[in-house]
PDB file of N, CA and C in Angstrom:
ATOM      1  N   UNK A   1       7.600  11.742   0.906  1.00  0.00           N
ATOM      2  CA  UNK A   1       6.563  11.138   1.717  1.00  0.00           C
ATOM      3  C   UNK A   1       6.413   9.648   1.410  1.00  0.00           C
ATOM      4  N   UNK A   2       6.721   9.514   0.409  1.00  0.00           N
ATOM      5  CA  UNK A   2       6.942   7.674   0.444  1.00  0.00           C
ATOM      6  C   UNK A   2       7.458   6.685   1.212  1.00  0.00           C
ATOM      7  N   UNK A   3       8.177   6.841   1.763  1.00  0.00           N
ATOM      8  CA  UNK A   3       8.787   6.414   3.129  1.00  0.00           C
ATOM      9  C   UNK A   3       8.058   6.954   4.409  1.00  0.00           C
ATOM     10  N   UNK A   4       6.749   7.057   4.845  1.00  0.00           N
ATOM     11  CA  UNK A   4       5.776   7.827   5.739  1.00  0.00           C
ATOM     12  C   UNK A   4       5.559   6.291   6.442  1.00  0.00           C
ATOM     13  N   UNK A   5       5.411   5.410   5.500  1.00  0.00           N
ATOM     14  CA  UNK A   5       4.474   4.090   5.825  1.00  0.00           C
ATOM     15  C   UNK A   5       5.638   2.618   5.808  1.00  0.00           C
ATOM     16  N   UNK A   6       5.859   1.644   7.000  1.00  0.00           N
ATOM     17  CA  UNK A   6       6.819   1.166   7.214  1.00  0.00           C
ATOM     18  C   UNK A   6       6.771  -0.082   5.531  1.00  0.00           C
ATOM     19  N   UNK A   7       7.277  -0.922   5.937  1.00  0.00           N
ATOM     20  CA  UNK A   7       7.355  -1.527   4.508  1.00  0.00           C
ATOM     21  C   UNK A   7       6.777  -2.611   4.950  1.00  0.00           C
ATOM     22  N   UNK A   8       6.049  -2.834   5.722  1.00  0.00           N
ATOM     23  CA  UNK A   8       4.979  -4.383   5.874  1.00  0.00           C
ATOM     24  C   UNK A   8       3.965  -3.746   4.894  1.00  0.00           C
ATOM     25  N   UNK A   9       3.320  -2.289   5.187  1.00  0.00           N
ATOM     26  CA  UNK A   9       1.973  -1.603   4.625  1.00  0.00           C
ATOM     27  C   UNK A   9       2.761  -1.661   2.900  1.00  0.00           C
ATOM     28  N   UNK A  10       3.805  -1.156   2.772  1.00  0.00           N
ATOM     29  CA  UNK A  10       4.227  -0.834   1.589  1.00  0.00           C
ATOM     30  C   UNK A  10       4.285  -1.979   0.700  1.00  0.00           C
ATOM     31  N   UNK A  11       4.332  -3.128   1.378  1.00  0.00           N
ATOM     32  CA  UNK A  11       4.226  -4.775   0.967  1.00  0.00           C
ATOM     33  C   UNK A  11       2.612  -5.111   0.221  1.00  0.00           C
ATOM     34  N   UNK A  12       2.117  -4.342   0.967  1.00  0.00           N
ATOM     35  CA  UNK A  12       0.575  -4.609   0.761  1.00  0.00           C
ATOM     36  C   UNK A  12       0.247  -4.493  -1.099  1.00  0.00           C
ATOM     37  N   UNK A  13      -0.755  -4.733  -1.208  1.00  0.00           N
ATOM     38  CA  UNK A  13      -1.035  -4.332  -2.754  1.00  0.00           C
ATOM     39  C   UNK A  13      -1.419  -2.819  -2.812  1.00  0.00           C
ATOM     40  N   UNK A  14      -1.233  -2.420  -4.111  1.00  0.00           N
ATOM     41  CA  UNK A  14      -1.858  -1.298  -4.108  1.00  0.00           C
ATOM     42  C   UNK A  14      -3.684  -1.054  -4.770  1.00  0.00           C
ATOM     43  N   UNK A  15      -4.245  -0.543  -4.036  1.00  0.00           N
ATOM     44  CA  UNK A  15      -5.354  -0.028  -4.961  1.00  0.00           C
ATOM     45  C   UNK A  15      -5.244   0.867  -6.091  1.00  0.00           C
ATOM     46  N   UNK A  16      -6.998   0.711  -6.778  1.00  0.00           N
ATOM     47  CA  UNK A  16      -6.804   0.892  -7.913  1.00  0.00           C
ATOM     48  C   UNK A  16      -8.202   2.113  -7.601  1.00  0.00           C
ATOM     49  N   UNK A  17      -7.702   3.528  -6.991  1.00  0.00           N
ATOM     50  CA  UNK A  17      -8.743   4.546  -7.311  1.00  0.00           C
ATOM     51  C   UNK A  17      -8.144   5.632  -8.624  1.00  0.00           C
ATOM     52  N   UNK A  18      -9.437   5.908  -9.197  1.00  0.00           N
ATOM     53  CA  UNK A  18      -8.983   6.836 -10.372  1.00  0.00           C
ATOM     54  C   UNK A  18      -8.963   8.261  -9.811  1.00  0.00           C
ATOM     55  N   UNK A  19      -7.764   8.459  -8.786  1.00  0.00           N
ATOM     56  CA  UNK A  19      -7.663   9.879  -8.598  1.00  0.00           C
ATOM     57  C   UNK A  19      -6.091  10.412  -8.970  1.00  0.00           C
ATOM     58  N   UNK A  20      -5.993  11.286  -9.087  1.00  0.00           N
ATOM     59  CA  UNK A  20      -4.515  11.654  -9.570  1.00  0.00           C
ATOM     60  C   UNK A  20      -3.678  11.799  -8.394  1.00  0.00           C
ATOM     61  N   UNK A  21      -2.519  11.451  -8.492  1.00  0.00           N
ATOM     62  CA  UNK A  21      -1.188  11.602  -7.206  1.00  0.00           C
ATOM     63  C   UNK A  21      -1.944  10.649  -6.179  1.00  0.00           C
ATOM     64  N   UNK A  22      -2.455   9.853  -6.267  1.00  0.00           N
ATOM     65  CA  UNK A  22      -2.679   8.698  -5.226  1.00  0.00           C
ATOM     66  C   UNK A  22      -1.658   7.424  -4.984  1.00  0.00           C
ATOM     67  N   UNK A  23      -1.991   7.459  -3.790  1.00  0.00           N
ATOM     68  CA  UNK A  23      -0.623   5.686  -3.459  1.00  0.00           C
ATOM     69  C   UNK A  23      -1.416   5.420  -2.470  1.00  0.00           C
ATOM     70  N   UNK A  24      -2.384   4.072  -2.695  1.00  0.00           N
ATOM     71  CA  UNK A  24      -2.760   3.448  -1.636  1.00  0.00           C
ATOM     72  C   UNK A  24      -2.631   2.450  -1.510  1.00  0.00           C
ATOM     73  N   UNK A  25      -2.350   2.192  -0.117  1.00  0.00           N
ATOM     74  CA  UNK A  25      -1.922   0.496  -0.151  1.00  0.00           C
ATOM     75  C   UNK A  25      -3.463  -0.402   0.609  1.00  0.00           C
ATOM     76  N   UNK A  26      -3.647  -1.095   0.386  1.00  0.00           N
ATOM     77  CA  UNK A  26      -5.204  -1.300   0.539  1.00  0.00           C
ATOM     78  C   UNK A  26      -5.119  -3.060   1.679  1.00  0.00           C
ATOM     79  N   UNK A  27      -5.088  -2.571   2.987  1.00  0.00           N
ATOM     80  CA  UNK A  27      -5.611  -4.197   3.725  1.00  0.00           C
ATOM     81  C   UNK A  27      -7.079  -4.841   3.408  1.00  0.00           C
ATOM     82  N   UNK A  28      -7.005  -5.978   3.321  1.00  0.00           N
ATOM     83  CA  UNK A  28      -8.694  -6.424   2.719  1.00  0.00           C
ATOM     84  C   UNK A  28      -8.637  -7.449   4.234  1.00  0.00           C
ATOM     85  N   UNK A  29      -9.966  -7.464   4.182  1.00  0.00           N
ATOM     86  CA  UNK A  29     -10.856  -8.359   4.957  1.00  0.00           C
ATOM     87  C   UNK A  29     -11.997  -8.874   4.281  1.00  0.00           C
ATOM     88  N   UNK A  30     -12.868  -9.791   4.623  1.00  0.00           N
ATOM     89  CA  UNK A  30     -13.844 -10.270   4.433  1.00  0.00           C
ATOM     90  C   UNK A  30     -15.252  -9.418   4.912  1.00  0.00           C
ATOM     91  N   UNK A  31     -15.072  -8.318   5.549  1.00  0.00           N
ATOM     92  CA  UNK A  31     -15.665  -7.223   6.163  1.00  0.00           C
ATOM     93  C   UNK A  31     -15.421  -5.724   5.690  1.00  0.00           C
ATOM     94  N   UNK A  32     -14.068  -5.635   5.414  1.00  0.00           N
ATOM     95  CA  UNK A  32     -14.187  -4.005   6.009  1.00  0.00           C
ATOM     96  C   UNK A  32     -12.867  -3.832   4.721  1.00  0.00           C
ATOM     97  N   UNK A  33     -12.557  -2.976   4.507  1.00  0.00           N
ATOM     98  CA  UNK A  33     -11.218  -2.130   3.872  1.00  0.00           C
ATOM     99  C   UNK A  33     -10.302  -1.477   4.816  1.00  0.00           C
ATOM    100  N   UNK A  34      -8.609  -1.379   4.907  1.00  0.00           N
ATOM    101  CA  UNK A  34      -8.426  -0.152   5.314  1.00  0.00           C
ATOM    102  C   UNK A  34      -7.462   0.512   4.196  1.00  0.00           C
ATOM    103  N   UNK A  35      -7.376   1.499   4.037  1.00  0.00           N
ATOM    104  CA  UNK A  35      -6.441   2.087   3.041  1.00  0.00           C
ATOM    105  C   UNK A  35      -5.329   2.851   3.807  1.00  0.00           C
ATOM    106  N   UNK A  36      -4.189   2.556   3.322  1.00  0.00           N
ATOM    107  CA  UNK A  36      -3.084   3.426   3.705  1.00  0.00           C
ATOM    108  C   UNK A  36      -2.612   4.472   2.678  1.00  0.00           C
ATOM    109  N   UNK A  37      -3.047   6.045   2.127  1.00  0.00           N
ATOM    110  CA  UNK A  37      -2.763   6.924   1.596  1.00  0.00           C
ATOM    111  C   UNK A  37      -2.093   8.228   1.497  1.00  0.00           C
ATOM    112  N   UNK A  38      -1.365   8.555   0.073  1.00  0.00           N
ATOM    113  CA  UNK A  38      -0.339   9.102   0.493  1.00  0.00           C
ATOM    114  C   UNK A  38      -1.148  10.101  -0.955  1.00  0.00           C
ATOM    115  N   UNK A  39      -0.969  11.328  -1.125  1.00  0.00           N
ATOM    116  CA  UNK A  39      -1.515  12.347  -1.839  1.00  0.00           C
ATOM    117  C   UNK A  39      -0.655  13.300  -2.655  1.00  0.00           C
ATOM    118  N   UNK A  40       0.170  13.203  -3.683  1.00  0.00           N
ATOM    119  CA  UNK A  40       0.984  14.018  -4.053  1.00  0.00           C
ATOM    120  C   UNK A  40       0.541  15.079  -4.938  1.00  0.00           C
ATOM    121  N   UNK A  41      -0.892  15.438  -5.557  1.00  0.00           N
ATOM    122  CA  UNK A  41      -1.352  16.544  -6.066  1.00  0.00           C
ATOM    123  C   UNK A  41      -2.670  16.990  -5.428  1.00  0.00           C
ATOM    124  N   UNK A  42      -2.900  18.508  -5.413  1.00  0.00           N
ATOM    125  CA  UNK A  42      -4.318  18.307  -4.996  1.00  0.00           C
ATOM    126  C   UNK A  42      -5.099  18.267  -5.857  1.00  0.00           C
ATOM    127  N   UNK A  43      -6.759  17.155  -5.014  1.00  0.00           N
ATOM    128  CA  UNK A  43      -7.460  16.634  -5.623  1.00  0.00           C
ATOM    129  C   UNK A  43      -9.124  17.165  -5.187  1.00  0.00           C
ATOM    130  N   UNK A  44      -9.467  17.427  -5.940  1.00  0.00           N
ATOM    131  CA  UNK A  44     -10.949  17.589  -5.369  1.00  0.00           C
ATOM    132  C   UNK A  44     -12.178  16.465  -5.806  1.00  0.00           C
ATOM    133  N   UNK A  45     -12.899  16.128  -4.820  1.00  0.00           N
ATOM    134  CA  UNK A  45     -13.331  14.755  -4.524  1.00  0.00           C
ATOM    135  C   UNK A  45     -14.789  15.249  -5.139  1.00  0.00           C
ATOM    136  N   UNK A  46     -15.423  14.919  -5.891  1.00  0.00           N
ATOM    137  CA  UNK A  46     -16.947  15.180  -5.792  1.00  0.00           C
ATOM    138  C   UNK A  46     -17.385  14.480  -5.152  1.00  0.00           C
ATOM    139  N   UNK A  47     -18.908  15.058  -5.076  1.00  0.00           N
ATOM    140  CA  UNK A  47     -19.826  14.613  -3.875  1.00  0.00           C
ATOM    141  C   UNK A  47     -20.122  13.026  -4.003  1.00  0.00           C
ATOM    142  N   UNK A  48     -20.373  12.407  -3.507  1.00  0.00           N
ATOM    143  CA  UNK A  48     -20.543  10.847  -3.330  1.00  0.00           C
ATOM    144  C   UNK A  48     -21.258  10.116  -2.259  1.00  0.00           C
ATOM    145  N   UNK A  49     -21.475   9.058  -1.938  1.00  0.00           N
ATOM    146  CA  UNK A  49     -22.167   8.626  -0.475  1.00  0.00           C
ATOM    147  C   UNK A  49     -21.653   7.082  -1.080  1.00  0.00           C
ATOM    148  N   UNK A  50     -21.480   6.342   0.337  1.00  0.00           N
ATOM    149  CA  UNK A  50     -21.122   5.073   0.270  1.00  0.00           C
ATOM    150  C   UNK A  50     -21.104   4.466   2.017  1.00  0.00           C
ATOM    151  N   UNK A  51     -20.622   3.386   2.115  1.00  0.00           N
ATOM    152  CA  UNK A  51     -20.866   2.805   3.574  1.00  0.00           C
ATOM    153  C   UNK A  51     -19.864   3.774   4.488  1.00  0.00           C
ATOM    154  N   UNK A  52     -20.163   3.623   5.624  1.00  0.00           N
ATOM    155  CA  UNK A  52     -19.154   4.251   6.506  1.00  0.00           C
ATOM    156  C   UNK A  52     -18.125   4.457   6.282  1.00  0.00           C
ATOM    157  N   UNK A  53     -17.627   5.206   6.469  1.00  0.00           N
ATOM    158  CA  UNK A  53     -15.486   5.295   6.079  1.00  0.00           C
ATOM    159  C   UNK A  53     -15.101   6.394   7.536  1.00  0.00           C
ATOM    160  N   UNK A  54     -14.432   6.027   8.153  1.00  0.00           N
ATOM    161  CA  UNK A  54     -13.621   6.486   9.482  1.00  0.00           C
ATOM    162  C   UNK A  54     -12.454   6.602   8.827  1.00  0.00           C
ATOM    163  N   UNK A  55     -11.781   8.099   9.383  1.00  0.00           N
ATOM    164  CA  UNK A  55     -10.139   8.179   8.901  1.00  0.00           C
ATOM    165  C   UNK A  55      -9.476   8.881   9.793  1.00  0.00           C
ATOM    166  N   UNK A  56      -8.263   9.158  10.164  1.00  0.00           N
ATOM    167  CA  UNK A  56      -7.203   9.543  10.684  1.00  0.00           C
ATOM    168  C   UNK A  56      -6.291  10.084   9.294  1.00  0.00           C
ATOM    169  N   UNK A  57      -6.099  11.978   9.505  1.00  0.00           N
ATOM    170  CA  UNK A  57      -4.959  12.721   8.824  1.00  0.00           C
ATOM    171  C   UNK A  57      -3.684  12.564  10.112  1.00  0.00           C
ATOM    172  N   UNK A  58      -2.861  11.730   8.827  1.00  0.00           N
ATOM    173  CA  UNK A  58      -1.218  11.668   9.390  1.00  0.00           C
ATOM    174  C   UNK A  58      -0.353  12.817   8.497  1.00  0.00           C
ATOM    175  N   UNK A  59      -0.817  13.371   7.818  1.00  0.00           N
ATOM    176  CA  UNK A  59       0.081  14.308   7.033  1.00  0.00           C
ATOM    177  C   UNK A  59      -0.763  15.311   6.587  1.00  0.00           C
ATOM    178  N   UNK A  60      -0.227  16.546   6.637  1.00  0.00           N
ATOM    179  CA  UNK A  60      -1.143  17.670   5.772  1.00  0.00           C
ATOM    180  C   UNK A  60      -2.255  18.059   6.085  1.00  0.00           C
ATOM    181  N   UNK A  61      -3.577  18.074   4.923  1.00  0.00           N
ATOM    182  CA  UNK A  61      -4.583  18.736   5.259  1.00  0.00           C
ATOM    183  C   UNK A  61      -6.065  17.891   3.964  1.00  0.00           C
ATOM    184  N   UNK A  62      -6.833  18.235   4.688  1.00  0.00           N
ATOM    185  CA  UNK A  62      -7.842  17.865   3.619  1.00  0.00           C
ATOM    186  C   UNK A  62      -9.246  18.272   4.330  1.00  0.00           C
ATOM    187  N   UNK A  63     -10.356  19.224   3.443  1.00  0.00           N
ATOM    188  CA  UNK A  63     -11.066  19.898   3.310  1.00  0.00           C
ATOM    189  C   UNK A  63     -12.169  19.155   3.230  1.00  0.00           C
ATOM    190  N   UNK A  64     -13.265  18.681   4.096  1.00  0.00           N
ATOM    191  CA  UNK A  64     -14.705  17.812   3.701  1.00  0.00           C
ATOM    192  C   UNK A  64     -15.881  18.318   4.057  1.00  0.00           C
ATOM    193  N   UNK A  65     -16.679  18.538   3.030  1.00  0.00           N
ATOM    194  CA  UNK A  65     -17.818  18.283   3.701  1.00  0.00           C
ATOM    195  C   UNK A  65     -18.938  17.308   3.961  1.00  0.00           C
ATOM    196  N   UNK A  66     -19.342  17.113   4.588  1.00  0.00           N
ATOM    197  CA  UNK A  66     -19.918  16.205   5.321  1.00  0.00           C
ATOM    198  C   UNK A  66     -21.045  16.422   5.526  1.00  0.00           C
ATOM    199  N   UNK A  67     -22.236  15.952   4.401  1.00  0.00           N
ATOM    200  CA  UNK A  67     -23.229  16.114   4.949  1.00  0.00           C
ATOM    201  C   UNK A  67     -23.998  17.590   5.106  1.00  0.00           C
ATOM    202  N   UNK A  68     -23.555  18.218   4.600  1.00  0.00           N
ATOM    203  CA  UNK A  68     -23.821  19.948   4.431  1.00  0.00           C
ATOM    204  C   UNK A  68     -22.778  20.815   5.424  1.00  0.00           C
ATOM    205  N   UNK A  69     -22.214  19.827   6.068  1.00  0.00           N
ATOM    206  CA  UNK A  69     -20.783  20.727   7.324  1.00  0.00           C
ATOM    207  C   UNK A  69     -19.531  20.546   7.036  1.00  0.00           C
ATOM    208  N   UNK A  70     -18.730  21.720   6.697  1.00  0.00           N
ATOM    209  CA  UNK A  70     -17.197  22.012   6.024  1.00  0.00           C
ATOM    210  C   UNK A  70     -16.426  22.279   7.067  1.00  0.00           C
ATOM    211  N   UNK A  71     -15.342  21.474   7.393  1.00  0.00           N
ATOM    212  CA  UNK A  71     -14.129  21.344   8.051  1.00  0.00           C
ATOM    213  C   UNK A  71     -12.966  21.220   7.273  1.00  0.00           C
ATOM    214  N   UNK A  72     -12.471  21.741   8.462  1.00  0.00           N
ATOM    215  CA  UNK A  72     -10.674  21.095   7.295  1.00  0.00           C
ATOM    216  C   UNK A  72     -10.130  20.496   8.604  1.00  0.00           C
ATOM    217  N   UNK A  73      -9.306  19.143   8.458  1.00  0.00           N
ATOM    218  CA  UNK A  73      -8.871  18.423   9.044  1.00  0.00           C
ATOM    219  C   UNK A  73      -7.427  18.311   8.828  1.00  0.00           C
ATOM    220  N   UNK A  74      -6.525  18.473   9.961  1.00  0.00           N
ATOM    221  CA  UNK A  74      -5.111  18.663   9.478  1.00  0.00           C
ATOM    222  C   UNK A  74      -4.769  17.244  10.547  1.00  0.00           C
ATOM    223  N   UNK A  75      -3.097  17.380  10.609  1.00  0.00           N
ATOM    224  CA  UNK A  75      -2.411  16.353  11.220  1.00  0.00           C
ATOM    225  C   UNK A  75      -3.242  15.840  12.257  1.00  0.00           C
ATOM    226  N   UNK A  76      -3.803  14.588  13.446  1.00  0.00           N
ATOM    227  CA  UNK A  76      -3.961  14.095  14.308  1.00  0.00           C
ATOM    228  C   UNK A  76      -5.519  14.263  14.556  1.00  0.00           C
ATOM    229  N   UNK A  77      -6.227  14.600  13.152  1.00  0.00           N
ATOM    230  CA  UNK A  77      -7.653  14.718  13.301  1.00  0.00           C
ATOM    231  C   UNK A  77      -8.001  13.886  12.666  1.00  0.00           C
ATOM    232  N   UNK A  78      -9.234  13.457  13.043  1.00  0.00           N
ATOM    233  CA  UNK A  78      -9.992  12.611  12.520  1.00  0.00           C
ATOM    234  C   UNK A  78     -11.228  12.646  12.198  1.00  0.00           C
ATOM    235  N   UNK A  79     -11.929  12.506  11.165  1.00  0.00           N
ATOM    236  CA  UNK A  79     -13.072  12.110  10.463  1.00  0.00           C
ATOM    237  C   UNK A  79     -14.594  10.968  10.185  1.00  0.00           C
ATOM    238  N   UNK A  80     -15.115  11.470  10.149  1.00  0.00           N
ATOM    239  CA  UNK A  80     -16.233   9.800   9.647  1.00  0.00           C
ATOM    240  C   UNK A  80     -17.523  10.313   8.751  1.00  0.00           C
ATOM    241  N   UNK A  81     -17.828   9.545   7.978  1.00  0.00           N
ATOM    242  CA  UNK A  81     -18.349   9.733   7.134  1.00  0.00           C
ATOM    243  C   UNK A  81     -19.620   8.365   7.047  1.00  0.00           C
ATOM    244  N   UNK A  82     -21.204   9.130   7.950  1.00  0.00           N
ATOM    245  CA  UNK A  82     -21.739   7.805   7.992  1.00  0.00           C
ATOM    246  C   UNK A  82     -22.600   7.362   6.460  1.00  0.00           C
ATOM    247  N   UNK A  83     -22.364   5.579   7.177  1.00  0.00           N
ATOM    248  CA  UNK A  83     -23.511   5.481   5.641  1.00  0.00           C
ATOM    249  C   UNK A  83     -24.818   5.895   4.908  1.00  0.00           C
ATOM    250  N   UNK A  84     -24.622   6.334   3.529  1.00  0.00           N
ATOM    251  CA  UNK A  84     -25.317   7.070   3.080  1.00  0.00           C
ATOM    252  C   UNK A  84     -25.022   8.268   3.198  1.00  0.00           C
ATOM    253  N   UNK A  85     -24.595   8.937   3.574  1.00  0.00           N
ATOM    254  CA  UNK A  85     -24.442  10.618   4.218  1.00  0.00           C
ATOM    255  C   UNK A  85     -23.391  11.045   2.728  1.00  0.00           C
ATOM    256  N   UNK A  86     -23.549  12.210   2.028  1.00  0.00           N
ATOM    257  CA  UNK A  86     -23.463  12.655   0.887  1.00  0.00           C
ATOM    258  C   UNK A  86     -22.465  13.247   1.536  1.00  0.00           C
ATOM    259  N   UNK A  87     -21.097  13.446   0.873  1.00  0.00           N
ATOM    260  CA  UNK A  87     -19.678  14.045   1.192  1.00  0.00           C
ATOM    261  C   UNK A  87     -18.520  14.204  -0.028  1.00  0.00           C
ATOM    262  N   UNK A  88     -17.820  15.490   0.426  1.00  0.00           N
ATOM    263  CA  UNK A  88     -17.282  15.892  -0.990  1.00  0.00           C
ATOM    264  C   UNK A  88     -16.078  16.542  -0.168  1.00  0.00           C
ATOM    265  N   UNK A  89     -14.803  17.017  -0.804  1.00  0.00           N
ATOM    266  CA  UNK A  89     -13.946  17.813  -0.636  1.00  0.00           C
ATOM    267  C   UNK A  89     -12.830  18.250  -1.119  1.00  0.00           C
ATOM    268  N   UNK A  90     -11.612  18.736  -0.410  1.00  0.00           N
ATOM    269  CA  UNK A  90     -10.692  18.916  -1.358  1.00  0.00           C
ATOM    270  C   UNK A  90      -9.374  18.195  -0.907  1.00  0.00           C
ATOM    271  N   UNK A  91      -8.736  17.186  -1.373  1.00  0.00           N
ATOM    272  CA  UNK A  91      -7.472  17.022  -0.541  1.00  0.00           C
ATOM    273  C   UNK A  91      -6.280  18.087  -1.128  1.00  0.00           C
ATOM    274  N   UNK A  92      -5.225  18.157   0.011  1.00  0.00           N
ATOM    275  CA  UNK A  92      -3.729  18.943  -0.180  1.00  0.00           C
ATOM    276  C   UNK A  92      -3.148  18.637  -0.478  1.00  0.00           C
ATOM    277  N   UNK A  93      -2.047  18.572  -1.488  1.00  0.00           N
ATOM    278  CA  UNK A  93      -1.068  18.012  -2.155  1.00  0.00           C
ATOM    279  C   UNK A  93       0.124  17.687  -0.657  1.00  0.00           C
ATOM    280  N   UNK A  94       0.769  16.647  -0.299  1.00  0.00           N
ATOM    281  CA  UNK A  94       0.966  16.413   1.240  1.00  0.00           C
ATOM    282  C   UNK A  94       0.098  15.855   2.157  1.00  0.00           C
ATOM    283  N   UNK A  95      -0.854  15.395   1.813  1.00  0.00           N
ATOM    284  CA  UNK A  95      -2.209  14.702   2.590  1.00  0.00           C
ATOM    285  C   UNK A  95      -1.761  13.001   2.664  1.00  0.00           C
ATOM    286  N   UNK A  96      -1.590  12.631   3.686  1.00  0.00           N
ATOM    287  CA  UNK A  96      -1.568  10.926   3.788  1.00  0.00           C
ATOM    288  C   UNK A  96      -2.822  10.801   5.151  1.00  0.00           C
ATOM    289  N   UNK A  97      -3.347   9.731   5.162  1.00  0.00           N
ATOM    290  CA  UNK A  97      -4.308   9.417   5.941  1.00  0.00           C
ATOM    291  C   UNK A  97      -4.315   8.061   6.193  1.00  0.00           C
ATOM    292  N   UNK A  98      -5.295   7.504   6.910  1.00  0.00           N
ATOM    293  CA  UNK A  98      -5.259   5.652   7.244  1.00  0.00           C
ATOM    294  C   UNK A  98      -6.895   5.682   7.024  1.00  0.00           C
ATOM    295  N   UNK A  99      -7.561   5.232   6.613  1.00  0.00           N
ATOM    296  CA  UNK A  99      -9.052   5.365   6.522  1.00  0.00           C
ATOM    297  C   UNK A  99      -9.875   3.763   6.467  1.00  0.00           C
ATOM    298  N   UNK A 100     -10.531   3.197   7.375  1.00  0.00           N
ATOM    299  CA  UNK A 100     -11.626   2.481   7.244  1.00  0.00           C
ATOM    300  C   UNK A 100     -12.908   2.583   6.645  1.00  0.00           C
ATOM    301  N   UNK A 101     -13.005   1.523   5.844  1.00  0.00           N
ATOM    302  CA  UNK A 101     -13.962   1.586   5.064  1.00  0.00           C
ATOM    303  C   UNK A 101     -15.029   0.112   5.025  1.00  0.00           C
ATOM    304  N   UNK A 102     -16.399   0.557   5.893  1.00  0.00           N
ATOM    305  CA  UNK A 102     -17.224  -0.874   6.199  1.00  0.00           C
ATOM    306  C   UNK A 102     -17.669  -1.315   5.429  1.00  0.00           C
ATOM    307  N   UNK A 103     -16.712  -1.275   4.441  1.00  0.00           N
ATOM    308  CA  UNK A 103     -17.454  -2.458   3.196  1.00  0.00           C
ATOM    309  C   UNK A 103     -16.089  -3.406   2.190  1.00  0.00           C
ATOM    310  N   UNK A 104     -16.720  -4.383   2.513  1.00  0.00           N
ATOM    311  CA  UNK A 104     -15.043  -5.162   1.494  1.00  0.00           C
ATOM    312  C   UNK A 104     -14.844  -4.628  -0.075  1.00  0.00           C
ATOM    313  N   UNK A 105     -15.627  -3.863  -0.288  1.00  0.00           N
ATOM    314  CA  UNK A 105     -15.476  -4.063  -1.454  1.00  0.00           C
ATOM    315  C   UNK A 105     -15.552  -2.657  -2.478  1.00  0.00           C
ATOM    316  N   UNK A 106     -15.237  -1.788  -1.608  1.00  0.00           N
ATOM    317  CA  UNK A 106     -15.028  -0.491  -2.185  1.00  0.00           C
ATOM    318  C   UNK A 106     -13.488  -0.119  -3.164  1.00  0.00           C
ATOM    319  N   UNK A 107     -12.839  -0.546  -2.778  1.00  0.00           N
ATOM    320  CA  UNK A 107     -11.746  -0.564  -3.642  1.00  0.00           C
ATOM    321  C   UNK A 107     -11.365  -1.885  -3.988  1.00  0.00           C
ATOM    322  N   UNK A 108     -10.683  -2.188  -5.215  1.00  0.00           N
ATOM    323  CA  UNK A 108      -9.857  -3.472  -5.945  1.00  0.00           C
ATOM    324  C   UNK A 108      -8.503  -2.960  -5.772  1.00  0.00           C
ATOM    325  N   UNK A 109      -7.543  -4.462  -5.694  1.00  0.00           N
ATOM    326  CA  UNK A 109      -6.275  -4.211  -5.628  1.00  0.00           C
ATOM    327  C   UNK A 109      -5.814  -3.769  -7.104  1.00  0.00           C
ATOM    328  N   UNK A 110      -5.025  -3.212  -7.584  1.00  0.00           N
ATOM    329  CA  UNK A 110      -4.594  -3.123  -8.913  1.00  0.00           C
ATOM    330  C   UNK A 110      -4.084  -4.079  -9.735  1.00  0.00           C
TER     331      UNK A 110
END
């Protein structure tokens, strides 16, 4: 799955989240985040809340809940997670996604 994402994104820096089997390549703005992620173990996310984050699953599967409502989201679905709203789940080992995030400053490059 490393080769999922062309090599302009792969150019990008990588972020620095403390989750295991992560590869993200992280676009910055002066506004917003987007992350380009690729998932090679599964991970289970505890619960958390933070600014908006919108995502698109390009690979696999990943399990959220949202706010007290459990979905699982596979290939060509998409997600959002509004601000403040408490959310937790499980990702699939095979999970890549593209995810916006309305805040600059949720992730650092590594």
């Amino acid at each position: 799955m490393k080769d999922l994402f062309p090599e302009p994104i792969r150019k990008l820096p990588q972020a620095d989240i403390p989750l295991l089997g992560i590869t993200a390549y992280l676009s910055q703005s002066e506004t917003h985040q987007i992350l380009f992620m690729t998932f090679e173990e599964d991970v289970d996310l505890p619960a958390h809340a933070h600014e908006s984050q919108w995502g698109v699953v390009l690979e696999g599967a990943i399990e959220l809940t949202i706010g007290g409502c459990t979905a699982t989201y596979r290939k060509g679905d998409r997600y959002f997670m509004p601000r403040g709203v408490t959310h937790s789940g499980r990702i699939h080992a095979g999970f890549a996604a593209m995810d916006f995030f309305d805040q600059p400053d949720r992730y650092r490059a590594k």
